[in-house]
C-alpha atoms as a PDB file:
ATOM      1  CA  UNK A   1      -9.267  12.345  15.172  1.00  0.00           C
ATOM      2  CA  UNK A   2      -8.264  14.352  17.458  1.00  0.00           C
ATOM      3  CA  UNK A   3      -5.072  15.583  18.385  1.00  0.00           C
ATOM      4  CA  UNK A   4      -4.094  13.076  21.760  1.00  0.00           C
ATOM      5  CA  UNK A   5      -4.937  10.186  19.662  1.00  0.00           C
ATOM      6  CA  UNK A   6      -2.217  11.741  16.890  1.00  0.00           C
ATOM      7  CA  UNK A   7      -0.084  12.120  19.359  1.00  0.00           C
ATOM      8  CA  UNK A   8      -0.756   8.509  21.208  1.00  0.00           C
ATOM      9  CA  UNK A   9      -0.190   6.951  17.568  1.00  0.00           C
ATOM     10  CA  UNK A  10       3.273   8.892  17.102  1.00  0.00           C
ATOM     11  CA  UNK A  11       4.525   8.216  20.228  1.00  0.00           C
ATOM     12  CA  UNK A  12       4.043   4.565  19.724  1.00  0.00           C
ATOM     13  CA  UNK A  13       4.599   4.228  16.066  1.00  0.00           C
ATOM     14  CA  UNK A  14       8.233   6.252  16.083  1.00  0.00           C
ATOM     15  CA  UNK A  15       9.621   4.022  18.338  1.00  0.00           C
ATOM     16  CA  UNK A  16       8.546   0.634  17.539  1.00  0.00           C
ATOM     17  CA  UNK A  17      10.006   1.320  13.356  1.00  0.00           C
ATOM     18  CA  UNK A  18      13.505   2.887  14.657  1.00  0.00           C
ATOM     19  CA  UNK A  19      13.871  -0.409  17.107  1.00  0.00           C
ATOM     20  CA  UNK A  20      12.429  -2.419  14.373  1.00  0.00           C
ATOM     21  CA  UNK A  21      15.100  -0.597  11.738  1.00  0.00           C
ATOM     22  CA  UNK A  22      18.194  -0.689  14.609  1.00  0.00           C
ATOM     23  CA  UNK A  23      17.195  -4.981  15.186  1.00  0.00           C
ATOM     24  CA  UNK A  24      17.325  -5.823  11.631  1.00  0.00           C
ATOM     25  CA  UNK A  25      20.343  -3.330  10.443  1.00  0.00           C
ATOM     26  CA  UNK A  26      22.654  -4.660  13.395  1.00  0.00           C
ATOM     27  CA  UNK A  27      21.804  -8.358  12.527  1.00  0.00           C
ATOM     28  CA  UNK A  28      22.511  -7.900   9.035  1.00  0.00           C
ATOM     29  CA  UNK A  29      25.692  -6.091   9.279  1.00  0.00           C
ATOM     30  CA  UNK A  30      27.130  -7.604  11.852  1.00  0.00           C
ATOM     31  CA  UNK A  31      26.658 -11.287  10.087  1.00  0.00           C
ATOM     32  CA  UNK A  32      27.819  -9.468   6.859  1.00  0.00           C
ATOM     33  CA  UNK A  33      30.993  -8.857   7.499  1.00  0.00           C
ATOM     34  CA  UNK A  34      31.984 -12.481   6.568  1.00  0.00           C
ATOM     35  CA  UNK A  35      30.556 -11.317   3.172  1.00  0.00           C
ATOM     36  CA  UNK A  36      33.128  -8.570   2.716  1.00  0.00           C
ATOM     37  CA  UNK A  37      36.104  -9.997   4.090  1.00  0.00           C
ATOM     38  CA  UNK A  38      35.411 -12.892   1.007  1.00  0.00           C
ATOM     39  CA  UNK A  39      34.284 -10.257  -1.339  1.00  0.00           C
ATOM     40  CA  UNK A  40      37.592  -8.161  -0.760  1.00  0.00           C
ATOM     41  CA  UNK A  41      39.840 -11.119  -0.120  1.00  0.00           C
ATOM     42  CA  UNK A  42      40.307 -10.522   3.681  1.00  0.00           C
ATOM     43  CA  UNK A  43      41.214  -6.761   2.784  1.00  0.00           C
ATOM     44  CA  UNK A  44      39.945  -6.164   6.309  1.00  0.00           C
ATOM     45  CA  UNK A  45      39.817  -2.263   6.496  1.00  0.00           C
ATOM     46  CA  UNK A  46      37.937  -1.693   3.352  1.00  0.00           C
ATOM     47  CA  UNK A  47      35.340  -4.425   4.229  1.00  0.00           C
ATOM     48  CA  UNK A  48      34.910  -2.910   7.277  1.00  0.00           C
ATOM     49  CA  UNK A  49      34.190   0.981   5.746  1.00  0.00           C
ATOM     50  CA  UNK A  50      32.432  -1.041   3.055  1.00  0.00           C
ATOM     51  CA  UNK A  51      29.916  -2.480   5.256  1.00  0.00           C
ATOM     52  CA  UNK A  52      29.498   0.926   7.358  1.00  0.00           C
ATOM     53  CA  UNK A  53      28.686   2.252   4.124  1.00  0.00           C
ATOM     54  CA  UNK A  54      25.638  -0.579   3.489  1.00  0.00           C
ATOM     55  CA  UNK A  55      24.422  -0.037   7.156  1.00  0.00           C
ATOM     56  CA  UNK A  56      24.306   3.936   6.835  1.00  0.00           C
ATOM     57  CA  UNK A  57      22.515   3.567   3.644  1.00  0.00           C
ATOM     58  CA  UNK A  58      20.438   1.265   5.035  1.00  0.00           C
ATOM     59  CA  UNK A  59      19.372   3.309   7.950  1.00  0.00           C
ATOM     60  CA  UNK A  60      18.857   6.486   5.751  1.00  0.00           C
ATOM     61  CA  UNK A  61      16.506   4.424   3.846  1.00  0.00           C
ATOM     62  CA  UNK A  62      14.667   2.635   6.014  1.00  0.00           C
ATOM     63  CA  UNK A  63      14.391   5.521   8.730  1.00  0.00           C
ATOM     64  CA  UNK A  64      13.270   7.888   5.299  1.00  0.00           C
ATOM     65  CA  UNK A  65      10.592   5.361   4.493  1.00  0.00           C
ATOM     66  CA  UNK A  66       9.496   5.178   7.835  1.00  0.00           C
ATOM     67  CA  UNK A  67       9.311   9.185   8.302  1.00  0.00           C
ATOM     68  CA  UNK A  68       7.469   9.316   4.820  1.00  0.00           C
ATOM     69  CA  UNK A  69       4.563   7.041   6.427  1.00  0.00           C
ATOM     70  CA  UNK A  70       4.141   9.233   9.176  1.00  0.00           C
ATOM     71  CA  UNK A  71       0.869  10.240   8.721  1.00  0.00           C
ATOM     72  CA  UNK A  72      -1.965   8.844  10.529  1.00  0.00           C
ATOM     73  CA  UNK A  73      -5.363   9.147   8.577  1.00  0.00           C
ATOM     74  CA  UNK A  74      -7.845   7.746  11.398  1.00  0.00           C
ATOM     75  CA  UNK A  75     -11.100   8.831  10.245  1.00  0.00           C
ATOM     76  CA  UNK A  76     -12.978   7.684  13.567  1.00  0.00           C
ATOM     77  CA  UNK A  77     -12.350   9.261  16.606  1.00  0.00           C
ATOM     78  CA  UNK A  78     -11.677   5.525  18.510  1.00  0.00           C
ATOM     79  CA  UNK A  79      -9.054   3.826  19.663  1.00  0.00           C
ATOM     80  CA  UNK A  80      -9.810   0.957  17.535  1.00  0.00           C
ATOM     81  CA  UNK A  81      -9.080   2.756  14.384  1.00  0.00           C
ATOM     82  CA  UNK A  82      -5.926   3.840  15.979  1.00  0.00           C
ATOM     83  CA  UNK A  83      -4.868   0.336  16.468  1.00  0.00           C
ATOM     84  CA  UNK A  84      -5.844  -0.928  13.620  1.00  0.00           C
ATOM     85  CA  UNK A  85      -4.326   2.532  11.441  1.00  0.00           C
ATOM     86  CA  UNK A  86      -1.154   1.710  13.417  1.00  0.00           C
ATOM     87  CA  UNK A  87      -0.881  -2.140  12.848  1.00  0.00           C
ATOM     88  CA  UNK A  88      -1.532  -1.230   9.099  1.00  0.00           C
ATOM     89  CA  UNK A  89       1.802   1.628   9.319  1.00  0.00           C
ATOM     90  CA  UNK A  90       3.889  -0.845  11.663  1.00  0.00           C
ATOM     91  CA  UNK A  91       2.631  -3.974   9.496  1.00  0.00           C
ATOM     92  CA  UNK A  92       3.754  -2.570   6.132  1.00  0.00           C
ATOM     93  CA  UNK A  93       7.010  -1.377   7.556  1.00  0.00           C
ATOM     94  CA  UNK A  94       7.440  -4.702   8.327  1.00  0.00           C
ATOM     95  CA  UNK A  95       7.204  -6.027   5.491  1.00  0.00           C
ATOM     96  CA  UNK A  96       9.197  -3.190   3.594  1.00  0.00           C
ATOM     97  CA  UNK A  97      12.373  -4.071   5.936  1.00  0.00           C
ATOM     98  CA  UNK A  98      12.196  -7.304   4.821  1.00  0.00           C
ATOM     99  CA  UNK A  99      12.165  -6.936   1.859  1.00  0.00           C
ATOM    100  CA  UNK A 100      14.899  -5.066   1.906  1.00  0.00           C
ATOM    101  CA  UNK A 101      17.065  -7.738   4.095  1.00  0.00           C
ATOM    102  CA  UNK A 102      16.541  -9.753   1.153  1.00  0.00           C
ATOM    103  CA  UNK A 103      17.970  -7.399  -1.349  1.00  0.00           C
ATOM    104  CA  UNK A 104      21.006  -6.436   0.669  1.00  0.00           C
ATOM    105  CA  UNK A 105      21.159  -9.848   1.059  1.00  0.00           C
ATOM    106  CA  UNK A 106      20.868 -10.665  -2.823  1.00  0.00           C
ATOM    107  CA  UNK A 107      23.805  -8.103  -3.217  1.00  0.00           C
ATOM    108  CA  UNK A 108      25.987  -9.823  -0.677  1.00  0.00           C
ATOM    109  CA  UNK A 109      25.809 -13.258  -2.400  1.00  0.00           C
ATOM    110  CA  UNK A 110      25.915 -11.063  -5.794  1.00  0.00           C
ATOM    111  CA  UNK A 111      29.062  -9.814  -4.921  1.00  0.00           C
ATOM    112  CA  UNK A 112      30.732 -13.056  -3.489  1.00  0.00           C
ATOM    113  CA  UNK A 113      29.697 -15.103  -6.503  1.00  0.00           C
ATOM    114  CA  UNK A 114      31.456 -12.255  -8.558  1.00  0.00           C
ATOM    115  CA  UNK A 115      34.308 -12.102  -6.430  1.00  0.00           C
ATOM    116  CA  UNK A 116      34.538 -16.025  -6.916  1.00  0.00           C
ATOM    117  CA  UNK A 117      34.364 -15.727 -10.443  1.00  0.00           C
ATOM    118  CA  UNK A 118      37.045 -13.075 -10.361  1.00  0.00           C
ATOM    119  CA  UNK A 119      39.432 -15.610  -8.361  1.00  0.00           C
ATOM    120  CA  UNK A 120      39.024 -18.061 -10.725  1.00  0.00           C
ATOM    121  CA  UNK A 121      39.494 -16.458 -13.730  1.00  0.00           C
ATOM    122  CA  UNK A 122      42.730 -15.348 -12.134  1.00  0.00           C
ATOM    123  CA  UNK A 123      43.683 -18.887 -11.703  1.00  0.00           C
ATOM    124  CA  UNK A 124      43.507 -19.879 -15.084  1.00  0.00           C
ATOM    125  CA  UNK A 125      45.162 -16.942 -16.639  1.00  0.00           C
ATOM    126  CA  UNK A 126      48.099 -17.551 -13.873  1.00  0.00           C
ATOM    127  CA  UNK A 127      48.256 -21.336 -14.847  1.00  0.00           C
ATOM    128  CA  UNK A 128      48.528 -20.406 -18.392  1.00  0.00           C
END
């Protein structure tokens, strides 16, 4: 392939997986928060840093992942194999960010179920 097409395929795939990444990161943080405030019992500062934490990790990941994929391996010189090596990239992306909305999300009902537990258990011991 030669080298315009590379460059054609970066230019289009770079930006379309760090939007993709920002979209998904800021709607699961910012909806999180009501996941750390339960998790640390309203302790508002440290479910804040806590949840900077997740979204930092999340973006080191996700961008990493992305980078890692990078490489377009269009054996015809067409635009159609461009397209169709790009939906493939921007496709499984896809489907690698949500999979990993899911875990972050199985960690944030993880860790409110635990906190729960935690609450309750105090309870009892208190009303013993």
């Amino acid at each position: 392939m030669e080298t315009s097409k590379i460059l054609i395929g970066y230019a289009i795939y770079l930006p379309i997986v760090i939007l993709l990444t920002y979209y998904v990161s800021k709607t699961l943080f910012r909806n999180s928060k009501v996941f750390m405030l339960d998790i640390f019992k309203g302790r508002e500062e440290i479910a804040n840093a806590t949840n900077k934490l997740f979204e930092t990790g999340f973006y080191l990941l996700n961008l990493g992942f992305a980078l890692r994929i990078l490489e377009m391996s269009v054996y015809k010189n067409t635009y159609q194999s461009l397209i169709e090596e790009l939906s493939y990239k921007i496709g499984g992306f896809s489907i690698y960010l949500g999979i990993m909305l899911f875990l972050n999300l199985y960690f944030f009902f993880r860790g409110k179920r635990k906190a729960s537990q935690n609450q309750v258990e105090q309870q009892i011991v208190i009303t013993e």
